[in-house]
N, C-alpha and C. Protein backbone atom coordinates (compact mmCIF):
# COMPACT_ATOMS: atom_id res chain seq x y z
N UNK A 1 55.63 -110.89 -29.30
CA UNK A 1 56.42 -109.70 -29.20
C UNK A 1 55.54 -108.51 -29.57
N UNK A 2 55.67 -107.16 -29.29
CA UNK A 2 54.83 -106.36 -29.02
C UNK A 2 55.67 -105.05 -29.40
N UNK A 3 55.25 -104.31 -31.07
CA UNK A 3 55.94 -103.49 -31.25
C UNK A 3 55.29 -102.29 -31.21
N UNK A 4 55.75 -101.24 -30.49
CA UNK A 4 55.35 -99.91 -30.09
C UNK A 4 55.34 -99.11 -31.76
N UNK A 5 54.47 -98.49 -31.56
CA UNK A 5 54.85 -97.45 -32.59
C UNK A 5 56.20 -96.27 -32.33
N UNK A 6 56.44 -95.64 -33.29
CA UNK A 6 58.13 -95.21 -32.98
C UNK A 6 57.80 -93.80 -33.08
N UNK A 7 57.52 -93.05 -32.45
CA UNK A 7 57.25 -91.41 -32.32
C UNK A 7 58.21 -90.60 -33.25
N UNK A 8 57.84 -89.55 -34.16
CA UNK A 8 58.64 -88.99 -34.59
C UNK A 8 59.87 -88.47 -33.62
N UNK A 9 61.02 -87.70 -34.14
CA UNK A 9 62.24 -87.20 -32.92
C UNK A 9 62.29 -85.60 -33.14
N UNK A 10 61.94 -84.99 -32.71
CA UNK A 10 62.18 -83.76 -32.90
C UNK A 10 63.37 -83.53 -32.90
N UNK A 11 64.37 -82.99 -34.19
CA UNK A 11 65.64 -82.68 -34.28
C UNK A 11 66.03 -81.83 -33.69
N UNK A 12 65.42 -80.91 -34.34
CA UNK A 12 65.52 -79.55 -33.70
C UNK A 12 64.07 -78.72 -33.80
N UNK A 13 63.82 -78.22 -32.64
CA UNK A 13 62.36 -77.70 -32.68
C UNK A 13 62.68 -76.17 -32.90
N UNK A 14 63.77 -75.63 -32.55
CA UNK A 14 64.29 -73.85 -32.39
C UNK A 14 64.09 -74.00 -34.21
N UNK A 15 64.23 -75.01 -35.18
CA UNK A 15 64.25 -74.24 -36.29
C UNK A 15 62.93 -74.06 -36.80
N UNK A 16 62.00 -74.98 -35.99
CA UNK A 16 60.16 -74.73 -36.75
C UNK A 16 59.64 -73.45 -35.94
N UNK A 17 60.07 -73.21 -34.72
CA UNK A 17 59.59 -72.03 -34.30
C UNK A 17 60.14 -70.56 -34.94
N UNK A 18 61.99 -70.92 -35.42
CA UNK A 18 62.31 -69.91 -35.99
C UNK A 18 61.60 -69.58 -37.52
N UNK A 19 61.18 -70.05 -38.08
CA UNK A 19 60.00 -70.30 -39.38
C UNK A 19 59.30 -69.58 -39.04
N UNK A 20 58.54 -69.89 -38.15
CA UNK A 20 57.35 -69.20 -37.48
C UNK A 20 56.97 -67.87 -36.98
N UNK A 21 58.29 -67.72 -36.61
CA UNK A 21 58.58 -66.01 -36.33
C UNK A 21 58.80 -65.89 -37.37
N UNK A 22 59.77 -65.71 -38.42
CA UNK A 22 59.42 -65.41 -39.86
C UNK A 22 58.83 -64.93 -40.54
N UNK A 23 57.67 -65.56 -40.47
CA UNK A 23 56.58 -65.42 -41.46
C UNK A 23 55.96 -64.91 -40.88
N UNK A 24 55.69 -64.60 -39.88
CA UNK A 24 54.65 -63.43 -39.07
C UNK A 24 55.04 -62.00 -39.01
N UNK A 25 56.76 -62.34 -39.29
CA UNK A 25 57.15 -60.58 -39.60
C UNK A 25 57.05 -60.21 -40.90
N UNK A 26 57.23 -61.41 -41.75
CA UNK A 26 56.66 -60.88 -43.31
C UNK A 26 55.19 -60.43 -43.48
N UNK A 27 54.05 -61.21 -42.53
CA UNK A 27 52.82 -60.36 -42.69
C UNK A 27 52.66 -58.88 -42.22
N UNK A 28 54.01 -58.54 -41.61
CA UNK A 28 53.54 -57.08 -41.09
C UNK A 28 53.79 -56.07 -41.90
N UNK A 29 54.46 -56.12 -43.28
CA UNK A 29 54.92 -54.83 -44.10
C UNK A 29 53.33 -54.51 -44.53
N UNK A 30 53.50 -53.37 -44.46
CA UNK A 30 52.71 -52.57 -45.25
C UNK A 30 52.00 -52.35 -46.95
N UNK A 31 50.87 -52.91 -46.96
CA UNK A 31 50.35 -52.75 -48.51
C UNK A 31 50.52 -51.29 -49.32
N UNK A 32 51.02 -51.53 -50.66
CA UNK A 32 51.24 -50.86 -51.66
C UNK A 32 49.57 -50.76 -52.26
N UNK A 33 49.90 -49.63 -53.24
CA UNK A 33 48.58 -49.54 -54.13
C UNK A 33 49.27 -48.57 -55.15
N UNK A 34 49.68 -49.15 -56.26
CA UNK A 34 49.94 -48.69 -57.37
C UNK A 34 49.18 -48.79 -58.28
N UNK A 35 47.95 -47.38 -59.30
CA UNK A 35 47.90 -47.24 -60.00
C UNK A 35 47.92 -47.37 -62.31
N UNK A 36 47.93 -47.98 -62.52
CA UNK A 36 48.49 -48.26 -63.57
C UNK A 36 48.32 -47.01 -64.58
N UNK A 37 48.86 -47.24 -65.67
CA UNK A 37 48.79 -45.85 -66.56
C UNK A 37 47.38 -45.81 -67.03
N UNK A 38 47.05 -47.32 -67.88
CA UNK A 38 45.53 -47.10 -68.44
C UNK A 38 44.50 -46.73 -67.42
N UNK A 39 44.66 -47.26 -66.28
CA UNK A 39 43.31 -46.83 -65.49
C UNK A 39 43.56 -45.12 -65.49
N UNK A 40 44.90 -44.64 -65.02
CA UNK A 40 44.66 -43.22 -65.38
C UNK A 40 44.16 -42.17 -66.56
N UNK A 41 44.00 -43.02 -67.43
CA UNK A 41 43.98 -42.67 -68.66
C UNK A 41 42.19 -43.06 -68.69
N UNK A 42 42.05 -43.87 -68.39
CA UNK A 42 40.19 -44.09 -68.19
C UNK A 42 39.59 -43.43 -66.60
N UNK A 43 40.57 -42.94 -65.83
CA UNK A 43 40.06 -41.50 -65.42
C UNK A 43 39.78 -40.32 -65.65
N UNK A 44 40.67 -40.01 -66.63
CA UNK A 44 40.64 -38.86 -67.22
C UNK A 44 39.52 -39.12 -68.03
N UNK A 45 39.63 -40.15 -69.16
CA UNK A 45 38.36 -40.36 -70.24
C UNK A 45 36.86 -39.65 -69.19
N UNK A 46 36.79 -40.29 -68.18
CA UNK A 46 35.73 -40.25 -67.29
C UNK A 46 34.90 -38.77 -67.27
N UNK A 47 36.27 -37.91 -66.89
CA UNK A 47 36.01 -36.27 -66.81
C UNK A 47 34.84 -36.00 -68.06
N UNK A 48 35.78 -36.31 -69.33
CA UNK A 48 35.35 -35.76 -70.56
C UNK A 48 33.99 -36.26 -70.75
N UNK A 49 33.62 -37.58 -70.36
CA UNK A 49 32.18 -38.75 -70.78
C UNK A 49 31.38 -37.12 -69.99
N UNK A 50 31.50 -36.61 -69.07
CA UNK A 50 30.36 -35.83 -68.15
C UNK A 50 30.07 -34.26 -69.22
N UNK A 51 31.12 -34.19 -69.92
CA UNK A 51 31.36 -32.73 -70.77
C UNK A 51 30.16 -33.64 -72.16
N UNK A 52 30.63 -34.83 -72.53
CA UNK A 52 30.02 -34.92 -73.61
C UNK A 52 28.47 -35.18 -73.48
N UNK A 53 28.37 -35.91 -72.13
CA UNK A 53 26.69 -36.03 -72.03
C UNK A 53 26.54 -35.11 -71.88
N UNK A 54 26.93 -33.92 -71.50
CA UNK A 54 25.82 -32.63 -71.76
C UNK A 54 25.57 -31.57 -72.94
N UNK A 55 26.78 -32.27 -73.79
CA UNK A 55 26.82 -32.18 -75.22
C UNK A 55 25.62 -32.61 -75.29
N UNK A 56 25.77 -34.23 -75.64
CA UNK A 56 24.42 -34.87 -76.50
C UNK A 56 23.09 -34.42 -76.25
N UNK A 57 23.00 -34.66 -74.54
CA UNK A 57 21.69 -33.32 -73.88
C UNK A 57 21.72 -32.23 -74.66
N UNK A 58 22.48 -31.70 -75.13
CA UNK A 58 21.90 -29.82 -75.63
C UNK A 58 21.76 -30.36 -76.93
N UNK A 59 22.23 -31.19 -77.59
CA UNK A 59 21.66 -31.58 -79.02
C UNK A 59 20.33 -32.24 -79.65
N UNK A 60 20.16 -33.58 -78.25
CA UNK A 60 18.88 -33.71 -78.22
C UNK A 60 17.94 -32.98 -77.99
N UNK A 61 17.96 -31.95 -77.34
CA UNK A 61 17.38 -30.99 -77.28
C UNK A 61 17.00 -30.07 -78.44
N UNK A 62 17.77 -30.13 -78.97
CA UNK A 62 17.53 -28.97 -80.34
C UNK A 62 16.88 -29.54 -81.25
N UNK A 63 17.18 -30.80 -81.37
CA UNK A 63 16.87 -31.79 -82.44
C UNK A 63 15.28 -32.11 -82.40
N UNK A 64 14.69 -32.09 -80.79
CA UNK A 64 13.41 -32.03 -80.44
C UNK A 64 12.49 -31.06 -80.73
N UNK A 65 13.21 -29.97 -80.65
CA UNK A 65 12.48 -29.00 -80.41
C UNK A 65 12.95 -28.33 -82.08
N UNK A 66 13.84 -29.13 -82.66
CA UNK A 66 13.64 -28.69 -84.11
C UNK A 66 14.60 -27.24 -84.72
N UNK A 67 15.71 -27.24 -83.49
CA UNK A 67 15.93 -25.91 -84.01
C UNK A 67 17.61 -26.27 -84.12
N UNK A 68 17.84 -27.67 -84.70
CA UNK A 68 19.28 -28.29 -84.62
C UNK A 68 19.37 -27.95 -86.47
N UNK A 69 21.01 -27.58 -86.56
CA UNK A 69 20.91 -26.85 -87.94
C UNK A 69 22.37 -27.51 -88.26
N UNK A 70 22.29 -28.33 -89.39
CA UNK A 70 23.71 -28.92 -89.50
C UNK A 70 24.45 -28.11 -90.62
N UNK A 71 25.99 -27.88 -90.21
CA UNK A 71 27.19 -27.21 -90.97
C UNK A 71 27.62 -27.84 -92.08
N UNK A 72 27.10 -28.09 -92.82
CA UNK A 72 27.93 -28.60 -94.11
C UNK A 72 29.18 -28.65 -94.39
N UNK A 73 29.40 -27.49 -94.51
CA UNK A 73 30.91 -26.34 -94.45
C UNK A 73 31.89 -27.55 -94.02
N UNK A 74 31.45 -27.34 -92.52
CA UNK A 74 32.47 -27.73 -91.57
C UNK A 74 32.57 -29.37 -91.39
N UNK A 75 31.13 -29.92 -91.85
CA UNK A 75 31.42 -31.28 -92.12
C UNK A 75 32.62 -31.56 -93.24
N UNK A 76 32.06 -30.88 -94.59
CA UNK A 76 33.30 -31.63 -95.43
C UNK A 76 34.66 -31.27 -95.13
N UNK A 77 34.77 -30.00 -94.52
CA UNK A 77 36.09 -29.58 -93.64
C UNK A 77 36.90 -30.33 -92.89
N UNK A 78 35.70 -30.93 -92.22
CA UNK A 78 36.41 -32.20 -90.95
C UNK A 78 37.02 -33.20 -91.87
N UNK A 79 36.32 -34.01 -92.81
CA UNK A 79 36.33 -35.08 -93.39
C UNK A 79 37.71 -34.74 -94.33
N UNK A 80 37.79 -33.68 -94.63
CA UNK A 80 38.67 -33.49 -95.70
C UNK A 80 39.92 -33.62 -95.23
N UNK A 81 40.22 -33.07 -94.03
CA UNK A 81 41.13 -32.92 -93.01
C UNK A 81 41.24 -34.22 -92.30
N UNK A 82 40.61 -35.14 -92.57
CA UNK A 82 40.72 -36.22 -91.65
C UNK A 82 41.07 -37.43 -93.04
N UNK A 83 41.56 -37.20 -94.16
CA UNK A 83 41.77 -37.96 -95.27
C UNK A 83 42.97 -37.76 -95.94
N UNK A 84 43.39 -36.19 -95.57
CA UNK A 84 44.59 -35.58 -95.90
C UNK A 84 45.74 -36.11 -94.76
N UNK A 85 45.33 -36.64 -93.89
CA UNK A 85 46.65 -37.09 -92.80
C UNK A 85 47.55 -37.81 -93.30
């Protein structure tokens, strides 16, 4: 006796094609790009990093050339003010 193999039955084929359309209309929406707060916040930082390197530049500078003169005053001022909070 001689047994065939038994082919799957397609039940219904309208529901694998309806799948199919499906998911090809879900690839069509459109990508988002939202922002987060910290990265805005380390954009901004960014601005300031360009203000301060040209700080440190004009200090190294003085400091080289010897004509950098430190505030006392205003050091213990800062410090004092920064202990009193």
């Amino acid at each position: 006796m001689k047994i065939n193999r038994i082919q799957p039955m397609n039940v219904n084929p309208y529901e694998r094609t309806s799948r199919v359309e499906k998911s090809t209309k879900a690839t069509k929406k459109m990508d988002q790009v939202e922002i987060s707060s910290a990265a805005k916040e380390l954009q901004e930082a960014a601005k300031f990093s360009s203000e301060r390197l040209e700080k440190v530049e004009r200090l190294k500078s003085e400091v080289e050339a010897g004509t950098y003169t430190i505030d006392a005053r205003a050091i213990a001022e800062s410090v004092l003010r920064y202990y009193k909070r």
